[in-house]
Protein backbone atom coordinates (compact mmCIF):
# COMPACT_ATOMS: atom_id res chain seq x y z
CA UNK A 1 -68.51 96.41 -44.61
CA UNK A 2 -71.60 98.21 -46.11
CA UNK A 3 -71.15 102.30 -46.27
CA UNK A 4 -72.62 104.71 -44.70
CA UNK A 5 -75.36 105.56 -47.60
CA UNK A 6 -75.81 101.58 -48.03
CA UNK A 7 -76.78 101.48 -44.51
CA UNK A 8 -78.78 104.63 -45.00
CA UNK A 9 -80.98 103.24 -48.09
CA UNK A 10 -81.10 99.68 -46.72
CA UNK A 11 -83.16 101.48 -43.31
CA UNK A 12 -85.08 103.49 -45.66
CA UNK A 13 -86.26 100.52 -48.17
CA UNK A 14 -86.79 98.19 -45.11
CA UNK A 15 -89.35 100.87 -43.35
CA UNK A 16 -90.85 101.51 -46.52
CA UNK A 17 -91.09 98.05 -47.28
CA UNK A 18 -93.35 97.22 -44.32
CA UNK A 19 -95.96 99.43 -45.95
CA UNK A 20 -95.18 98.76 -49.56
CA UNK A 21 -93.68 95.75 -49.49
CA UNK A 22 -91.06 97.36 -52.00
CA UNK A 23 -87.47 96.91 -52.54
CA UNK A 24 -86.24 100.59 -53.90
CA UNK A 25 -86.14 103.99 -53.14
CA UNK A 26 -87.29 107.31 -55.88
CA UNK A 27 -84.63 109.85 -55.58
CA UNK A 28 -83.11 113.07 -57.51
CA UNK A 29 -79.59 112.72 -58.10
CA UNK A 30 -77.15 114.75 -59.30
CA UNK A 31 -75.81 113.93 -63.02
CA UNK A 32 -72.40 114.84 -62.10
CA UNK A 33 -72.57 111.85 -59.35
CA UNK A 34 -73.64 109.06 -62.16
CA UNK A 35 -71.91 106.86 -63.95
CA UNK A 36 -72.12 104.78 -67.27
CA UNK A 37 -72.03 100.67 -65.98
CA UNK A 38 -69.17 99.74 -67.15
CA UNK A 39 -70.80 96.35 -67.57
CA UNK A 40 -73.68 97.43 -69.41
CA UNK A 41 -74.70 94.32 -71.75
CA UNK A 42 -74.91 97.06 -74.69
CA UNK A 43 -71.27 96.79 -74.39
CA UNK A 44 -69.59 94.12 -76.57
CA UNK A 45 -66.93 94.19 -73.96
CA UNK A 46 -66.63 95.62 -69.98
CA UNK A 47 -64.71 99.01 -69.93
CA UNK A 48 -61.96 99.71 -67.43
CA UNK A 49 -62.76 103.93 -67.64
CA UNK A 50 -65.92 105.89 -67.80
CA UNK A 51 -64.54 108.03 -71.37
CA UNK A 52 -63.74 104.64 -72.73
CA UNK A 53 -67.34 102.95 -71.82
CA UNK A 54 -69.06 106.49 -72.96
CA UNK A 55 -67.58 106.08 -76.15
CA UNK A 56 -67.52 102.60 -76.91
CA UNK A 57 -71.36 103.14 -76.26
CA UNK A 58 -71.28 106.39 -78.68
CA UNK A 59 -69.86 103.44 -81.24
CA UNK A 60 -71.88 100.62 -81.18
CA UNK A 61 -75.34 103.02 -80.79
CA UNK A 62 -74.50 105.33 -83.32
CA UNK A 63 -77.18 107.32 -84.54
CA UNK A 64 -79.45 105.77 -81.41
CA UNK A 65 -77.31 108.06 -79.10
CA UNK A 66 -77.81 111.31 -81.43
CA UNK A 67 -81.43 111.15 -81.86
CA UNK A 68 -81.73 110.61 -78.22
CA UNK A 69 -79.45 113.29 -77.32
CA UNK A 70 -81.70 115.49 -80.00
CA UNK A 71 -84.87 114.94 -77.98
CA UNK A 72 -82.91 115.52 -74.35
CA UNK A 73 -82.23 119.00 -75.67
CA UNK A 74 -85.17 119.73 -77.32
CA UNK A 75 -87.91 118.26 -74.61
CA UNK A 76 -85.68 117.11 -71.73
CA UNK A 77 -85.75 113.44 -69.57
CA UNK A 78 -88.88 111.22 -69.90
CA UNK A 79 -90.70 111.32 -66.10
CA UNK A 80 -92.97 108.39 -67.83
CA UNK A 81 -88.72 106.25 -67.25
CA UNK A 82 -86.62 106.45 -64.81
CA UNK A 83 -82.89 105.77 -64.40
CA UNK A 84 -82.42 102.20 -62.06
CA UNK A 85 -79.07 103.28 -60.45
CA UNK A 86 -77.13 101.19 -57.50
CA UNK A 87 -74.65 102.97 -54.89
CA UNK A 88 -71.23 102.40 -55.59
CA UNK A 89 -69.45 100.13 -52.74
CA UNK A 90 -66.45 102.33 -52.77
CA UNK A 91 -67.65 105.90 -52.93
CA UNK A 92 -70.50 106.68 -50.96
CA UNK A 93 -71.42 110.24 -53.03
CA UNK A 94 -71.24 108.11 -56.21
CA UNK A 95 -74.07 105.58 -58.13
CA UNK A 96 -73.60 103.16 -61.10
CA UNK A 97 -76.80 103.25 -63.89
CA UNK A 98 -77.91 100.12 -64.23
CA UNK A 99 -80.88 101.28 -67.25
CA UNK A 100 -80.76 104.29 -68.58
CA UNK A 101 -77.25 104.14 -70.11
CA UNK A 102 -78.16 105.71 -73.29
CA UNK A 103 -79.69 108.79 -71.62
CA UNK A 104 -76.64 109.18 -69.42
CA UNK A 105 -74.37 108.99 -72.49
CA UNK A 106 -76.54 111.42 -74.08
CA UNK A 107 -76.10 113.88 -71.54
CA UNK A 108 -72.54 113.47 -71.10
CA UNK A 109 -71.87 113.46 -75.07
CA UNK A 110 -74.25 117.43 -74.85
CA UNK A 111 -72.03 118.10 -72.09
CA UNK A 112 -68.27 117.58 -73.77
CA UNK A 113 -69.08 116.94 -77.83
CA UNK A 114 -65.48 116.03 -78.17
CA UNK A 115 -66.00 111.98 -77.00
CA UNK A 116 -67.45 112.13 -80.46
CA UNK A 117 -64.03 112.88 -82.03
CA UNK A 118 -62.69 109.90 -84.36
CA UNK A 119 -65.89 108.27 -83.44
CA UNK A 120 -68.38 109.72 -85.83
CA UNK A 121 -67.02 112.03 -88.77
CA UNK A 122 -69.00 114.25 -91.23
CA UNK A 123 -71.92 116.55 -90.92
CA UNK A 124 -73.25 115.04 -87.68
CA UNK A 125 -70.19 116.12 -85.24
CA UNK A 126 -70.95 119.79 -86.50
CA UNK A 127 -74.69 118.93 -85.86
CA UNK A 128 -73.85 117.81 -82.09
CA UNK A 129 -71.65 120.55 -81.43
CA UNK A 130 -74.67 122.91 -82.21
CA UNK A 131 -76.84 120.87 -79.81
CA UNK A 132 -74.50 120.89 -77.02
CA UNK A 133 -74.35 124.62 -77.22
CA UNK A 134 -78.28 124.92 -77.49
CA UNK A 135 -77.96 122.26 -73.68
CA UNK A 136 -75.86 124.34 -72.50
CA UNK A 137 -77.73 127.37 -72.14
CA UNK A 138 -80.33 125.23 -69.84
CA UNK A 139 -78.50 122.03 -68.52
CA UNK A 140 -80.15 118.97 -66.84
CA UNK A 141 -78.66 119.32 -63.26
CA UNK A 142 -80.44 115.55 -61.92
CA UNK A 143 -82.55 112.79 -62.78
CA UNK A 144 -85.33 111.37 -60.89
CA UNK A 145 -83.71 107.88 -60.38
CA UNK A 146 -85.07 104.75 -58.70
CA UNK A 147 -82.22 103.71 -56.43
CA UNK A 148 -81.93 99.57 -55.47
CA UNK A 149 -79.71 98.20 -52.53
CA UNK A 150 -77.63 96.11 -55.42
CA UNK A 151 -77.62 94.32 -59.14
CA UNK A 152 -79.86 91.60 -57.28
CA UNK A 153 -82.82 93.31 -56.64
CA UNK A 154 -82.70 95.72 -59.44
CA UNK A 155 -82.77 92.38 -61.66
CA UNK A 156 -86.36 91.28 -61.72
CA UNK A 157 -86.97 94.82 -63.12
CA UNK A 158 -84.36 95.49 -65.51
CA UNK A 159 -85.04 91.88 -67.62
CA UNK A 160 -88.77 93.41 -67.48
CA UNK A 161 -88.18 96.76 -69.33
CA UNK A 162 -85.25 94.53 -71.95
CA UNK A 163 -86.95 91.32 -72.03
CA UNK A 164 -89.74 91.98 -74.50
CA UNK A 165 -93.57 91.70 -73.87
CA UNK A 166 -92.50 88.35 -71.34
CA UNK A 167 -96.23 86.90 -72.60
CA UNK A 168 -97.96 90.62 -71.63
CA UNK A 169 -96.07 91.01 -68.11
CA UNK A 170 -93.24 93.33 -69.80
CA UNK A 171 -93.71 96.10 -72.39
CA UNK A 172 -95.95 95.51 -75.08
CA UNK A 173 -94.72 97.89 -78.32
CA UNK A 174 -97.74 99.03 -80.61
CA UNK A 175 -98.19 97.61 -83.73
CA UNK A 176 -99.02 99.14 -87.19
CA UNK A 177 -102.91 99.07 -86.49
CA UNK A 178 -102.30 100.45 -82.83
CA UNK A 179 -100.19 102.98 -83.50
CA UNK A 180 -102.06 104.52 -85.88
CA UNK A 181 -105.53 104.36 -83.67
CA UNK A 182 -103.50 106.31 -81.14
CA UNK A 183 -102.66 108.78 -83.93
CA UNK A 184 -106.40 108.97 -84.47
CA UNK A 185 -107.46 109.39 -81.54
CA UNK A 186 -104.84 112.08 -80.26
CA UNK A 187 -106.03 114.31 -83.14
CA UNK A 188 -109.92 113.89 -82.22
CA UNK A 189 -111.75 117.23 -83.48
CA UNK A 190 -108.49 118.26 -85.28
CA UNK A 191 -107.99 115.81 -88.15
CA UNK A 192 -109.54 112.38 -89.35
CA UNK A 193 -108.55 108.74 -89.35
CA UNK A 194 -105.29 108.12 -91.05
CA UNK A 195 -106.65 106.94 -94.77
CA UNK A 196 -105.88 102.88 -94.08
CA UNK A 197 -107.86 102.89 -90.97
CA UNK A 198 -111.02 104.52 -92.43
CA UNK A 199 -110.61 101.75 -95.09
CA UNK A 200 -110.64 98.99 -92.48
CA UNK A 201 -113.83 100.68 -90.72
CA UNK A 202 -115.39 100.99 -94.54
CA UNK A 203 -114.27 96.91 -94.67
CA UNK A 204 -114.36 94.97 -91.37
CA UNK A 205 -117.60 93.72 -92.08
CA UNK A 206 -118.02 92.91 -95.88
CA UNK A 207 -119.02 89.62 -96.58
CA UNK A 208 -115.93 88.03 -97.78
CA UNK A 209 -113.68 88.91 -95.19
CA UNK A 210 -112.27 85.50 -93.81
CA UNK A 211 -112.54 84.84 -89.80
CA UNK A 212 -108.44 85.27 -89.70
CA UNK A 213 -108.75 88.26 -90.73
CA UNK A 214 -111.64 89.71 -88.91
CA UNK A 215 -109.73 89.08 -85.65
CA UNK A 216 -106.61 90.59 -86.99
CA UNK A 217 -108.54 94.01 -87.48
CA UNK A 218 -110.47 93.51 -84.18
CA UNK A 219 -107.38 92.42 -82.32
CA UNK A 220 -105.77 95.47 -83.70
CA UNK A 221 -102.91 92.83 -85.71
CA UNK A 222 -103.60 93.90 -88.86
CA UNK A 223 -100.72 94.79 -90.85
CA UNK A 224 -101.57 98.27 -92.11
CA UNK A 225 -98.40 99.78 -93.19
CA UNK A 226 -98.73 97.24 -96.05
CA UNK A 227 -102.07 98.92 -96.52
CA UNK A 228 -101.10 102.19 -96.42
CA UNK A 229 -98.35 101.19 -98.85
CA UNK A 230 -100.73 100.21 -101.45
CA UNK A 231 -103.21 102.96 -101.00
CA UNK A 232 -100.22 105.66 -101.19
CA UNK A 233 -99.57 104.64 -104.66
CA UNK A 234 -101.10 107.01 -107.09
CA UNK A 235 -101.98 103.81 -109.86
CA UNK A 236 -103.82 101.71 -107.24
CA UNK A 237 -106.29 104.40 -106.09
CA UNK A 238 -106.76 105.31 -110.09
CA UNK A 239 -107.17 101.74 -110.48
CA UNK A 240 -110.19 100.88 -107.88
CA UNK A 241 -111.82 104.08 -107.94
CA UNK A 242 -110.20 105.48 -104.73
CA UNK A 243 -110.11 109.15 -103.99
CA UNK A 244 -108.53 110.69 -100.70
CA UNK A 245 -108.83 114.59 -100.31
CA UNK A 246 -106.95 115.90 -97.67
CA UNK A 247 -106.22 112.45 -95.39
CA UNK A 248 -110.08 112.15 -96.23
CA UNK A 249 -111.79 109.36 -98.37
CA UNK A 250 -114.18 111.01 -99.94
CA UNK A 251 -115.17 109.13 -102.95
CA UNK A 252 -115.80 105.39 -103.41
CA UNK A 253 -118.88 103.02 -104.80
CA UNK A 254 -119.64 99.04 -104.27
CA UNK A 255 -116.85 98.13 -106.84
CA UNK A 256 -114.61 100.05 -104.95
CA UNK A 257 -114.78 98.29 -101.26
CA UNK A 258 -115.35 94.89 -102.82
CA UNK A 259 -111.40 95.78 -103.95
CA UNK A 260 -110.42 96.70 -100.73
CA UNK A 261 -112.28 94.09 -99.74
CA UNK A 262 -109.64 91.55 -101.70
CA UNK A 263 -106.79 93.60 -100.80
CA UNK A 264 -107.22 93.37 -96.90
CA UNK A 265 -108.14 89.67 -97.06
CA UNK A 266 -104.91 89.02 -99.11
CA UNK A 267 -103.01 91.02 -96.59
CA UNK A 268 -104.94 89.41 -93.48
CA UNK A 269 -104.49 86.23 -94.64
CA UNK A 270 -100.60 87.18 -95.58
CA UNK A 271 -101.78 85.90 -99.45
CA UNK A 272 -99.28 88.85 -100.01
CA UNK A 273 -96.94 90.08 -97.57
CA UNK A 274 -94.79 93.35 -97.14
CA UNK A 275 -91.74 91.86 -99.83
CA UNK A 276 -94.35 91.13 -102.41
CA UNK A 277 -95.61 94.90 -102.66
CA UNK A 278 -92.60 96.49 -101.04
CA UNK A 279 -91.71 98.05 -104.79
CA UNK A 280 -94.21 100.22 -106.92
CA UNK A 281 -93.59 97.51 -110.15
CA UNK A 282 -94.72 94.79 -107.34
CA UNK A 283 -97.82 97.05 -106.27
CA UNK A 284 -98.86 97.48 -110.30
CA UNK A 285 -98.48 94.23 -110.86
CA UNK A 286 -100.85 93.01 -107.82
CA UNK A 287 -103.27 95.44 -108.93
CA UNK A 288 -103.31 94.79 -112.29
CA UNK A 289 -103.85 91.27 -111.53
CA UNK A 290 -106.33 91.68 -109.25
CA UNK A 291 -108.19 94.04 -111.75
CA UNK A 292 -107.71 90.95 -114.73
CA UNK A 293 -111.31 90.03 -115.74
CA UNK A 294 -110.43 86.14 -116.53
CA UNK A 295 -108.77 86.23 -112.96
CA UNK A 296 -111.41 88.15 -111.26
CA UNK A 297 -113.87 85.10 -112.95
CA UNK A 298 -112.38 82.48 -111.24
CA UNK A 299 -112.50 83.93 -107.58
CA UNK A 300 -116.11 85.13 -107.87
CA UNK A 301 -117.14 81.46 -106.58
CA UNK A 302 -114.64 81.68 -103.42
CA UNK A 303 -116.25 85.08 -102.39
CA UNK A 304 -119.67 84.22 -101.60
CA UNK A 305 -119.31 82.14 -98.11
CA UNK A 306 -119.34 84.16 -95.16
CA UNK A 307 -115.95 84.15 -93.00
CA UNK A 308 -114.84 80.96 -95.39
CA UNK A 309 -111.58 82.32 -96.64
CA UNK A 310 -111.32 84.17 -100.17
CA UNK A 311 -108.98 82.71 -102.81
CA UNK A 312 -106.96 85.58 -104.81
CA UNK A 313 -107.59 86.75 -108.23
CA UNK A 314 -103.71 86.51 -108.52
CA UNK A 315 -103.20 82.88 -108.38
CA UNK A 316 -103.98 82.16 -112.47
CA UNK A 317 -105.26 78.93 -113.76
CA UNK A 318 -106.85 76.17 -111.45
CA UNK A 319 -106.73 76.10 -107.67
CA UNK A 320 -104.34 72.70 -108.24
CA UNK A 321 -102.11 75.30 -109.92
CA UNK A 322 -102.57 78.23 -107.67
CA UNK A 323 -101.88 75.98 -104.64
CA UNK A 324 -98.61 75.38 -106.20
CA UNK A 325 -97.03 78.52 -107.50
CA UNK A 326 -99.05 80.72 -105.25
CA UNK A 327 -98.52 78.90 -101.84
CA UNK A 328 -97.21 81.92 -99.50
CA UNK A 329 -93.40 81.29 -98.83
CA UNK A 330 -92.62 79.96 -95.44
CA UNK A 331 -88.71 80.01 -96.42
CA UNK A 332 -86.04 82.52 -95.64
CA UNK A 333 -85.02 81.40 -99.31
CA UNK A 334 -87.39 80.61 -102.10
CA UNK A 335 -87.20 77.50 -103.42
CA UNK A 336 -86.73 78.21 -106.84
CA UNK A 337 -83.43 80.80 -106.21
CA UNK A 338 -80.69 78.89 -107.93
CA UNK A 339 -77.49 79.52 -106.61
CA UNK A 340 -74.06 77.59 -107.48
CA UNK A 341 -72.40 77.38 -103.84
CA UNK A 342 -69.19 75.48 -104.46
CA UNK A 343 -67.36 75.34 -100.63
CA UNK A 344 -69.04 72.77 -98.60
CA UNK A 345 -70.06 73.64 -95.76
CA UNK A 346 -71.51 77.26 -97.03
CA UNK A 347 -73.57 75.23 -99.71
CA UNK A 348 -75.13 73.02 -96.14
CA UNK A 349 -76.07 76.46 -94.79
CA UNK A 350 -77.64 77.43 -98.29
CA UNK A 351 -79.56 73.83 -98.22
CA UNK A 352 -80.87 74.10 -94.77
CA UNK A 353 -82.05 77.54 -95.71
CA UNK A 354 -84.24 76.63 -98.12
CA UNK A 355 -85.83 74.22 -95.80
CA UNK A 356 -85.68 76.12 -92.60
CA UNK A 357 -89.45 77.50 -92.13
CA UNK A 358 -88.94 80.97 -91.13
CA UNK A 359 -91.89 81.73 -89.77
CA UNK A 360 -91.32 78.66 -87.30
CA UNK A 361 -88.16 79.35 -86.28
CA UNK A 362 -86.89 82.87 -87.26
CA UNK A 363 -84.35 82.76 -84.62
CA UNK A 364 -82.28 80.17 -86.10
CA UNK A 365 -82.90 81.79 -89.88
CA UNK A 366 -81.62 85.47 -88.91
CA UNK A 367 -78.76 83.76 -87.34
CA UNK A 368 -77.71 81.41 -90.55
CA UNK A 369 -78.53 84.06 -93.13
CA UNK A 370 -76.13 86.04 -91.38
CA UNK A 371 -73.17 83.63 -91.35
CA UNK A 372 -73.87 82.70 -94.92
CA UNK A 373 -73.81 86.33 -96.10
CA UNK A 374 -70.71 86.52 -94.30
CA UNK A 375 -69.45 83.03 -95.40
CA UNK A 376 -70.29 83.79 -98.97
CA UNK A 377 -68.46 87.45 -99.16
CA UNK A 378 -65.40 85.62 -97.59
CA UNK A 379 -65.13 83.37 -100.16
CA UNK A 380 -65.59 85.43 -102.94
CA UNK A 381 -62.41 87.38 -101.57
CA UNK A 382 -60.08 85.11 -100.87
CA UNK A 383 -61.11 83.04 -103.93
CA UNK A 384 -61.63 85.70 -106.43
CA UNK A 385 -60.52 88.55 -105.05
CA UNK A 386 -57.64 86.82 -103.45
CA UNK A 387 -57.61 88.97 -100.08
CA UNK A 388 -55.59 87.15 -97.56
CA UNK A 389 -57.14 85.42 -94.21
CA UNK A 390 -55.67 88.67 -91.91
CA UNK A 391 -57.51 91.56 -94.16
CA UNK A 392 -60.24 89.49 -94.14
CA UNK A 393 -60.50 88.97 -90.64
CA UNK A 394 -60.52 92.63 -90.43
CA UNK A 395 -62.60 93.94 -92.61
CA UNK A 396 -66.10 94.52 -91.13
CA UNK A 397 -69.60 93.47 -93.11
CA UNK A 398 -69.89 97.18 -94.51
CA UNK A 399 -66.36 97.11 -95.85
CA UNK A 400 -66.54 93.64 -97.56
CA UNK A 401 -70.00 94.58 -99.20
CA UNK A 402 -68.53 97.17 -100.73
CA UNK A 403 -65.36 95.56 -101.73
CA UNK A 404 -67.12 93.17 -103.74
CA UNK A 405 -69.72 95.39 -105.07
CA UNK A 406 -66.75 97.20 -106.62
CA UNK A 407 -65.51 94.46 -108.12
CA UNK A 408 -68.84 93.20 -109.59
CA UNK A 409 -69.01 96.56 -110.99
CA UNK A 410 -65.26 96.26 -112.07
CA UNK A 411 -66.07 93.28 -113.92
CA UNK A 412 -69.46 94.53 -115.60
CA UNK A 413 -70.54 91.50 -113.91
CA UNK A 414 -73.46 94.18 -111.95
CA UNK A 415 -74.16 97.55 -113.08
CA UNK A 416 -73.53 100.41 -110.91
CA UNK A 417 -77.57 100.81 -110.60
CA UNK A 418 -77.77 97.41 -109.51
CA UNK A 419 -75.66 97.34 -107.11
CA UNK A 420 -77.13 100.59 -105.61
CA UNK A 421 -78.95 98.83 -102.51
CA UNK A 422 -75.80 97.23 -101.88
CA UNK A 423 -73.80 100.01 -101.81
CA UNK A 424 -76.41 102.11 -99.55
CA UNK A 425 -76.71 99.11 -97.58
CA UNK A 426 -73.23 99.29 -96.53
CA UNK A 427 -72.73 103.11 -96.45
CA UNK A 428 -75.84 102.91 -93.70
CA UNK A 429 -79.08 103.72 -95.44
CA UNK A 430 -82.25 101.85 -96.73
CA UNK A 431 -84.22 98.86 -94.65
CA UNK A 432 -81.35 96.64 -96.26
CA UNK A 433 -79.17 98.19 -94.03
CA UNK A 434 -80.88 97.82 -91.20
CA UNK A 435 -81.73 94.78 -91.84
CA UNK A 436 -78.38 94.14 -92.19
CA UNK A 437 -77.28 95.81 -88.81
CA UNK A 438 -79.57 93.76 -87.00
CA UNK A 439 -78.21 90.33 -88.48
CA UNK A 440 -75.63 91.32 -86.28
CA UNK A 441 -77.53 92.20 -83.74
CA UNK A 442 -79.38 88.91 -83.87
CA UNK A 443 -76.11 86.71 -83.22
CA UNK A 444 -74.33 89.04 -80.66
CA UNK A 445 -77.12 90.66 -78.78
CA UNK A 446 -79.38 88.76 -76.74
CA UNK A 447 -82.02 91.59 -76.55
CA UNK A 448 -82.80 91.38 -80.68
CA UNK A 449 -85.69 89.63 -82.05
CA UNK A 450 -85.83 88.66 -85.64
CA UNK A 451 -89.56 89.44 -87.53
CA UNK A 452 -90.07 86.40 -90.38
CA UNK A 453 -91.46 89.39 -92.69
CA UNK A 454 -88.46 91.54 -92.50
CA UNK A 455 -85.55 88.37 -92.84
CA UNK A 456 -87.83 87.54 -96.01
CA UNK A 457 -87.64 91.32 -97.41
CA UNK A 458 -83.80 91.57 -96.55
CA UNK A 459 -83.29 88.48 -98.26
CA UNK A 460 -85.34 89.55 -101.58
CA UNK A 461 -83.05 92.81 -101.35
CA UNK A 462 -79.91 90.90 -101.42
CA UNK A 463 -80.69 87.55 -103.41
CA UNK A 464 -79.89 89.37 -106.91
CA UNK A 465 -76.14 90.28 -105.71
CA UNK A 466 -76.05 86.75 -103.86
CA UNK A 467 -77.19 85.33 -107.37
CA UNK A 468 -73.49 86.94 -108.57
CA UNK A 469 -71.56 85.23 -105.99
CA UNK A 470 -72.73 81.72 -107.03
CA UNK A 471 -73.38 82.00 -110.34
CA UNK A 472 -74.72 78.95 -111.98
């Protein structure tokens, strides 16, 4: 037996359908008369209660739900994304959110701050407390929601918005390059170019730009927060003559964009990728290479055929040689990391990884780095640290991390400075960390897609501590 407000929408979508051959209805609801889906997939289990879904979403978003529940009370509900709700069979007044989860936990957490409590300690409960207070004063009464009949029909939709781009029929996120033209052009009359994209204008046609990476720049897939990276370090403008005053480049001569020149072709061509100049030593060390004048010699003869690509003054000695220690890595772990794995079946995991091409098959790479991280800090406790199979069992990623950091540091096998990005990693901070996070992610969410760049960088970040759990 459908309900009366079943029967009510079903009439309404099926005259509206005859006109718009659609499926759903655009309502205002009442907050007070939504509720979390209990079955949401952002749940790692199904709830039985709405406080215990609210909060078990409060857990696994964490700081997600707080910066959204920032911008709800600062700048309200996005009109540009609607809630997709369905009536609940067995209360007529009532409707279950089938996207837009977050937002309704959001609300609800600005409404009572204490779901928060044992949840999320420290500065950020006093921080949400003031928020609710500042929501208070000017609630959100109702959300524009689309409503659907039932899970059925909302389904096409849903796997649309979570789904990815779906080859360019779903959402297509901005890139680097993208992003920063929209900066651009937000700010026209107020402001210039951001620096990396006036370089790219000042480069896209010099002569020894490669055809890759001509289309990169015109397709908008360059990678320019690797630019910007460089350019943001004090030595490398010094060192090719680049001045920016005020976001503005304002001084620079034919020496000068024939650099640039080499530095976007290495990027294009991902010659050098974000983990090769992702620390300042890295960045002085590719410029000072590129700078070398024996170096510089030996590339002068790549540089002079148009879109034929240009070989980099950092590969040293002949191009046999330079094909073989400069060839850009295509494994989650290089081939020269030397690591002692004595149990088994870890030290298969650690094989295949060094064979796995990332960039091929980054899927199945985020998914075995993960277990072997895990794998490896597992057997370093119960073998070294001789931590029993029930503590280990129950000890999450964060707290083994820093177990054994402590004990590295116990040991002086580590210093406390190098174990640093460890020890941030696990207390929530740095790109380690969230690289980390979404590891996880990668093998329990179905929504999370691993990037071969980052899996490379989280593995540079962690291969010295690694290094100290097999030592050879």
């Amino acid at each position: 037996m459908e309900n009366a407000l079943s029967v009510k929408i079903r009439g309404t979508l099926n005259n509206r359908r005859k006109t718009l051959n659609t499926t759903f209805l655009q309502t205002r609801i009442p907050i007070s008369q939504l509720l979390v889906d209990t079955q949401n997939p952002r749940l790692p289990e199904m709830q039985s209660s709405q406080d215990d879904a609210i909060r078990l979403m409060i857990k696994t978003q964490g700081s997600k739900v707080f910066a959204l529940a920032q911008h709800l009370a600062n700048n309200g509900t996005n009109p540009a994304s609607l809630p997709i709700v369905i009536p609940v069979a067995e209360n007529e007044k009532m409707y279950y959110v089938l996207d837009g989860n977050r937002r309704l936990t959001a609300l609800r957490l600005l409404e009572r701050p204490e779901l928060i409590d044992g949840i999320i300690n420290g500065s950020v409960v006093q921080k949400i407390r003031e928020l609710s207070s500042k929501y208070k004063s000017g609630p959100i009464s109702e959300l524009e929601c689309v409503v659907f009949n039932d899970r059925e029909q909302a389904d096409p939709w849903i796997q649309l918005i979570h789904r990815g781009e779906s080859q360019g029929a779903g959402l297509v996120e901005w890139n680097g390059q993208v992003a920063a033209r929209y900066d651009e052009r937000k700010g026209i009359g107020e402001r210039s170019a951001p620096a990396a994209l006036q370089i790219l204008d000042l480069t896209k046609d010099h002569k020894t730009l490669s055809q890759k990476t001509r289309e990169k720049i015109e397709n908008g897939k360059f990678p320019i927060t690797s630019l910007t990276r460089l350019i943001n370090t004090p030595y490398v403008r010094k060192k090719i003559g680049l001045q920016i005053n005020k976001g503005v480049i304002d001084s620079f001569d034919d020496k000068t964009i024939k650099s640039l020149a080499q530095i976007i072709e290495d990027l294009g061509t991902e010659y050098r990728t974000v983990s090769d100049i992702k620390r300042v030593d890295q960045r002085i060390e590719y410029i000072d290479k590129l700078f070398d004048p024996h170096l510089a010699e030996n590339s002068k003869t790549n540089s002079s055929t148009k879109d034929a690509p240009v070989t980099s003054p950092l590969s040293a000695g002949t191009k046999k040689k330079a094909s073989k220690e400069e060839k850009p890595r295509t494994t989650l772990i290089p081939k020269d990391f030397l690591a002692d794995v004595t149990q088994t079946r870890i030290n298969k995991i650690f094989v295949e990884l060094k064979k796995l091409n990332v960039d091929e098959f980054p899927n199945a790479a985020a998914v075995m780095f993960r277990v072997f991280l895990e794998l490896s800090l597992d057997h370093f406790l119960e073998e070294t640290m001789k931590w029993g199979e029930p503590k280990i069992e129950n000890s999450g990623l964060a707290q083994k991390l820093t177990a054994v950091a402590n004990e590295l540091e116990n040991k002086q096998t580590m210093t406390s400075r190098q174990l640093a990005p460890i020890r941030k990693a696990a207390g929530g901070q740095t790109l380690l960390a969230a690289s980390i996070k979404t590891l996880h992610g990668f093998v329990h969410n179905q929504y999370f897609s691993p990037i071969p760049s980052e899996l490379k960088t989280a593995w540079d970040d962690i291969a010295p501590f690694l290094s100290n759990l097999w030592p050879v």
